[in-house]
Protein backbone atom coordinates (compact mmCIF):
# COMPACT_ATOMS: atom_id res chain seq x y z
CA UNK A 1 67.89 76.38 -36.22
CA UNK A 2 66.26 72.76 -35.95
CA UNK A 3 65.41 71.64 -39.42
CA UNK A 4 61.21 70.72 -38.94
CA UNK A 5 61.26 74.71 -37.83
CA UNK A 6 62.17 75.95 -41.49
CA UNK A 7 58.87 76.18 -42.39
CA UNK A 8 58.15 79.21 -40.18
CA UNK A 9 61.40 80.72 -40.07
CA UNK A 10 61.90 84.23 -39.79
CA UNK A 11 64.11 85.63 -42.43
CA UNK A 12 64.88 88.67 -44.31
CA UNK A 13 65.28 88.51 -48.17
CA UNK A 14 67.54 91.26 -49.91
CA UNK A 15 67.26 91.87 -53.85
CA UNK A 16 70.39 93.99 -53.25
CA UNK A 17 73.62 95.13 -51.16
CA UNK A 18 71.50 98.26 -49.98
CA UNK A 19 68.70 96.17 -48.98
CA UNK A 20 71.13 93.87 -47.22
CA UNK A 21 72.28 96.81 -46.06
CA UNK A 22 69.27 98.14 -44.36
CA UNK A 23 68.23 94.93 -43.11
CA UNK A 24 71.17 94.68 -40.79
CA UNK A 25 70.97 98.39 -39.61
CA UNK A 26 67.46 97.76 -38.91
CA UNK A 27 68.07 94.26 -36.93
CA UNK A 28 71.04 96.09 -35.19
CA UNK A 29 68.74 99.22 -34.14
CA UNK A 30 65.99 96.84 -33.32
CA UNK A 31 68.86 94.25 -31.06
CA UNK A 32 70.38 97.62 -29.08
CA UNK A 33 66.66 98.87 -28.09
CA UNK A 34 65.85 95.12 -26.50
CA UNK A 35 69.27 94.59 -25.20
CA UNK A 36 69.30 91.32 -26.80
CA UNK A 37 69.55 89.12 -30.29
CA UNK A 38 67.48 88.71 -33.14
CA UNK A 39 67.31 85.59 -34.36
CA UNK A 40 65.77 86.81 -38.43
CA UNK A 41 67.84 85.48 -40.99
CA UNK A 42 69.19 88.37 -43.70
CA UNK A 43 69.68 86.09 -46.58
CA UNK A 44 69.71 86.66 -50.37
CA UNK A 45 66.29 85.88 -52.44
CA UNK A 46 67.03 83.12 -54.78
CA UNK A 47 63.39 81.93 -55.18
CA UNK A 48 59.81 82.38 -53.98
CA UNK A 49 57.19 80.16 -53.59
CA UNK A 50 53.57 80.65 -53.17
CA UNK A 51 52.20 79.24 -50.35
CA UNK A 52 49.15 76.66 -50.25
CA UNK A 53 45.85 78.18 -50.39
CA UNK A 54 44.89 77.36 -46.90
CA UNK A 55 47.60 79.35 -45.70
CA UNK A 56 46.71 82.26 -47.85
CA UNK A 57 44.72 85.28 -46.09
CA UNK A 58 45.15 83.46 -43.23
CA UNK A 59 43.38 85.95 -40.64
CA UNK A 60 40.47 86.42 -42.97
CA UNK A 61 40.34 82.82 -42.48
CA UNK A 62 39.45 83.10 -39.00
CA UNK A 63 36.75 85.53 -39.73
CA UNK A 64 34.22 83.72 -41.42
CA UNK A 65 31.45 85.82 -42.22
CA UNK A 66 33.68 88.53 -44.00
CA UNK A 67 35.03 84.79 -45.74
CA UNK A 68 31.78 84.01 -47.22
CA UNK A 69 31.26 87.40 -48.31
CA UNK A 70 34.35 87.12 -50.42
CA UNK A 71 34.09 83.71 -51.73
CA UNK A 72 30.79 84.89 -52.76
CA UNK A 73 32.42 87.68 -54.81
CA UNK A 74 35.53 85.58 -55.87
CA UNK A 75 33.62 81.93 -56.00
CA UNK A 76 37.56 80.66 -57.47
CA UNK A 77 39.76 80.30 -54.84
CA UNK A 78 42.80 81.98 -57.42
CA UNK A 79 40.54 84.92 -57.79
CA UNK A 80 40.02 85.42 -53.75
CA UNK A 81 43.94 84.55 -53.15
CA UNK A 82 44.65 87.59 -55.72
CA UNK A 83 42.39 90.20 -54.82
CA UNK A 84 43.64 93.84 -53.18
CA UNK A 85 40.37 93.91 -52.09
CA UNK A 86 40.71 90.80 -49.41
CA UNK A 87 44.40 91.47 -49.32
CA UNK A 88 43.59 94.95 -47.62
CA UNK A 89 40.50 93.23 -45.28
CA UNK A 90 43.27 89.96 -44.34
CA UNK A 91 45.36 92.85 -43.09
CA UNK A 92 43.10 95.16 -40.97
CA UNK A 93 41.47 91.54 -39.28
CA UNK A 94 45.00 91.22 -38.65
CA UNK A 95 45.29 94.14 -36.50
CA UNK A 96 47.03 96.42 -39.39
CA UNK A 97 45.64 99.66 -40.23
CA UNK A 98 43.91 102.41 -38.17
CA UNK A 99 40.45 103.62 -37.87
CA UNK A 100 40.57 106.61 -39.98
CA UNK A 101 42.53 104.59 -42.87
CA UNK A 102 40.03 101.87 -42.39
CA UNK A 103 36.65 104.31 -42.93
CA UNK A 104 38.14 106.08 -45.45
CA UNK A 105 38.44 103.28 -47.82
CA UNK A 106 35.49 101.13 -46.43
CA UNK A 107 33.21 101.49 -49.20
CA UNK A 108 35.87 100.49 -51.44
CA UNK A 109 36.26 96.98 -50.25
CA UNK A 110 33.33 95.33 -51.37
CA UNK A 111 31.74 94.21 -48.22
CA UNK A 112 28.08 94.33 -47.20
CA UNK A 113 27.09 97.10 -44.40
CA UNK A 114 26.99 93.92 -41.82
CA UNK A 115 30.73 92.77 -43.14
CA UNK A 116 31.26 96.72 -42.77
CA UNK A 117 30.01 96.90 -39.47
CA UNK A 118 31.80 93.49 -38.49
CA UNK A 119 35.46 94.90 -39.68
CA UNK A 120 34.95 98.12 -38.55
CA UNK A 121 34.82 96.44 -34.77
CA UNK A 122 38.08 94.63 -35.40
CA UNK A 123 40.06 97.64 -36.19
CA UNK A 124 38.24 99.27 -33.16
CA UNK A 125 39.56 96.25 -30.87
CA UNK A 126 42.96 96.63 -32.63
CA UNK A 127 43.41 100.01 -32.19
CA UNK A 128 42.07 100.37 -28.31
């Protein structure tokens, strides 16, 4: 791998020899099905670092009305960064989550009935 691409490199981190384990019967699965190889690392974790904030909740990031709503409710950035609350709305913008999982926990994630209305159409878009 070409060293300025380590910053996005796709890798695997294993706590222990099962996980290591299952990480290489899942790539293996995974290479048989598409006839080809996967290039994910399956490495041991040694260390993790947090990334910088501008990277965190990245695809609420690109939604910035249900942004504002959040750094309205979370005005420090630490605050936003850790809530499940954003966490959860970062992964249905994201195209994670269905419909039914999405309505039945709506009310739950602190957005107005317009941010409701506005994330409820990305999951519908997602899910089509």
């Amino acid at each position: 791998m070409r060293p300025w691409s380590r910053q996005y490199a796709a890798i695997i981190f294993y706590h222990n020899e099962e996980q290591k384990r299952l990480a290489r019967e899942s790539r293996d699965r995974l290479e048989s099905m598409i006839q080809g190889d996967i290039h994910t690392e399956i490495v041991p974790f040694v260390d993790f670092y947090l990334a910088e904030g501008y990277h965190q909740k990245y695809r609420l990031r690109q939604v910035p009305e249900l942004l504002r709503e959040y750094q309205a409710i979370y005005p420090d950035e630490q605050d936003l960064i850790n809530s499940t609350a954003v966490a959860r709305v970062n992964g249905y913008v994201g195209g994670n989550g269905t419909q039914a999982k999405l309505e039945a926990e709506l009310d739950g994630l602190g957005l107005s009935p317009t941010g409701q209305d506005r994330l409820m159409k990305f999951v519908e878009v997602w899910n089509r």
